[in-house]
C-alpha atoms as a PDB file:
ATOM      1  CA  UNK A   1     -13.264  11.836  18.776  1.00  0.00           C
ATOM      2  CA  UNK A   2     -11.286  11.266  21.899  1.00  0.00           C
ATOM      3  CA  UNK A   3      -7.666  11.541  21.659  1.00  0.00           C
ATOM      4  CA  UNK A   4      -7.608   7.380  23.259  1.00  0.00           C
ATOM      5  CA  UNK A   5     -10.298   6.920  20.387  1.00  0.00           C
ATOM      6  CA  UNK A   6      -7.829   8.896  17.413  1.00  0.00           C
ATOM      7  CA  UNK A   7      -4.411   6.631  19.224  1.00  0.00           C
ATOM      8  CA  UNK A   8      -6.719   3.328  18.348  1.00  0.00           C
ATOM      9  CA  UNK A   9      -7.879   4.333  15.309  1.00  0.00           C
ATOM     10  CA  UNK A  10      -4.103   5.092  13.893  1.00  0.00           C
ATOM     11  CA  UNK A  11      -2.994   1.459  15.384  1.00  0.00           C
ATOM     12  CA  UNK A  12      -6.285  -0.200  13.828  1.00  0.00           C
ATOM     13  CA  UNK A  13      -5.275   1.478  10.707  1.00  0.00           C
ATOM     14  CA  UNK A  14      -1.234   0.420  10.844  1.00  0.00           C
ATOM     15  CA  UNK A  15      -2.041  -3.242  11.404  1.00  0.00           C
ATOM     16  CA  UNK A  16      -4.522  -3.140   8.370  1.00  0.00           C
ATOM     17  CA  UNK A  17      -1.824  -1.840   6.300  1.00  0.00           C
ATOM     18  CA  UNK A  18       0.577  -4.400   7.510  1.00  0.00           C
ATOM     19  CA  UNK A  19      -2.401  -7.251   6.114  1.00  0.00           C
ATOM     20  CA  UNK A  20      -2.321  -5.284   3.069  1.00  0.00           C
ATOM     21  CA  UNK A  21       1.771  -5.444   2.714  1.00  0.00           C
ATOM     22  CA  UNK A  22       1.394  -8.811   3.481  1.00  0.00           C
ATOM     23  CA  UNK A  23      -1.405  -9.510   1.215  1.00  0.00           C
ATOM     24  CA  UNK A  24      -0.068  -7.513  -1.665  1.00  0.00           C
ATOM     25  CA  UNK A  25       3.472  -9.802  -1.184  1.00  0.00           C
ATOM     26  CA  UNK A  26       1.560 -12.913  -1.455  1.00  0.00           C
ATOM     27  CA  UNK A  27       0.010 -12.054  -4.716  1.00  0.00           C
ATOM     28  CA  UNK A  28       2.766 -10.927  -6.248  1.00  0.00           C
ATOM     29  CA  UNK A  29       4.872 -13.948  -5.000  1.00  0.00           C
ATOM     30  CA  UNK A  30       1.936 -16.078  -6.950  1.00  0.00           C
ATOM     31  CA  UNK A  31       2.103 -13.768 -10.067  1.00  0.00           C
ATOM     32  CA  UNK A  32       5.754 -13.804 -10.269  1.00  0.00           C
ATOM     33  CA  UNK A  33       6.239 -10.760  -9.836  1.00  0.00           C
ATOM     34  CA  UNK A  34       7.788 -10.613  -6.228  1.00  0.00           C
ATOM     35  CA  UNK A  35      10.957  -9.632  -7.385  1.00  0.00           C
ATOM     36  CA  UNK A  36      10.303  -7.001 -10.078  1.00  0.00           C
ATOM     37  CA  UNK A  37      10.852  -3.350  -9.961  1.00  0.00           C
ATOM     38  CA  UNK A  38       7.043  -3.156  -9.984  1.00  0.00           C
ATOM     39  CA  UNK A  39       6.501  -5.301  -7.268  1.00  0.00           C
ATOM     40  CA  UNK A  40       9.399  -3.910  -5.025  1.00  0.00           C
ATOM     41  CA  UNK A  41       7.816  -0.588  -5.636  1.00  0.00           C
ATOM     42  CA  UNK A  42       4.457  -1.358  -4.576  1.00  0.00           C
ATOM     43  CA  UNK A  43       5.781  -3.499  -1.229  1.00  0.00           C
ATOM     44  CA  UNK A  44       8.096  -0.489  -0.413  1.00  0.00           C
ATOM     45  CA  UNK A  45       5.536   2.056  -0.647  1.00  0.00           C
ATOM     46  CA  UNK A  46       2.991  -0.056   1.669  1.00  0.00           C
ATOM     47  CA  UNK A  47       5.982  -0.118   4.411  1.00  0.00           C
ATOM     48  CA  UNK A  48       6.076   2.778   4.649  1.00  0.00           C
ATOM     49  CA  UNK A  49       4.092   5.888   6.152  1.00  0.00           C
ATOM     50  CA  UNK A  50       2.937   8.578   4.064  1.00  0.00           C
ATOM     51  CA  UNK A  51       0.815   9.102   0.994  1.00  0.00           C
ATOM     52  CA  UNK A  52       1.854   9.502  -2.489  1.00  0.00           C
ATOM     53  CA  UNK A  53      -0.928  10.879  -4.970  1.00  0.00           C
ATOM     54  CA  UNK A  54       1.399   9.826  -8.128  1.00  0.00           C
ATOM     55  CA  UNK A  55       1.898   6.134  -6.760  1.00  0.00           C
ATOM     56  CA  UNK A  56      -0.484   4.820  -8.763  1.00  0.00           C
ATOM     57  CA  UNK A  57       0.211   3.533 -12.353  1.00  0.00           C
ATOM     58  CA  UNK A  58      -1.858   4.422 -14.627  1.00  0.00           C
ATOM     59  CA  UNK A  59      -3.161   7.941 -15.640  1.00  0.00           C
ATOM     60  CA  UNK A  60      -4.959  10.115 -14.169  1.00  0.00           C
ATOM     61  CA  UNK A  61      -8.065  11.954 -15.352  1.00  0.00           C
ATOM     62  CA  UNK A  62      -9.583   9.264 -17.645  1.00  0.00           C
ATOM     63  CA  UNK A  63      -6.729   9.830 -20.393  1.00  0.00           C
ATOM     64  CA  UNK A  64      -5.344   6.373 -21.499  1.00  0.00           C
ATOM     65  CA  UNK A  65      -2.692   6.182 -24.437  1.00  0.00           C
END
């Protein structure tokens, strides 16, 4: 991959996360849930770069309780 190829595929990949924020804000706005602490979480963490293994909710490893 070219390095003009890797700069388009990092800007392709920012403005589908920006659908996504905007997307996920939508839905929760329909739910309700726009203004909770769950909903706040999940739009901050889509505005944001960076990857968090532990942002997801429920458990890991096929262990429910």
């Amino acid at each position: 991959m070219t390095e003009a190829e890797m700069l388009q595929r990092i800007e392709d990949l920012e403005a589908k996360s920006g659908q996504a924020y905007q997307v996920i804000g939508n839905l929760l706005s329909q739910c309700g849930l726009h203004e909770t602490k769950e909903g706040t979480r999940a739009l901050d963490y889509f505005s944001q770069d960076g990857y968090d293994d532990d942002f997801l909710p429920w458990p890991k490893g096929g262990e429910f309780n």
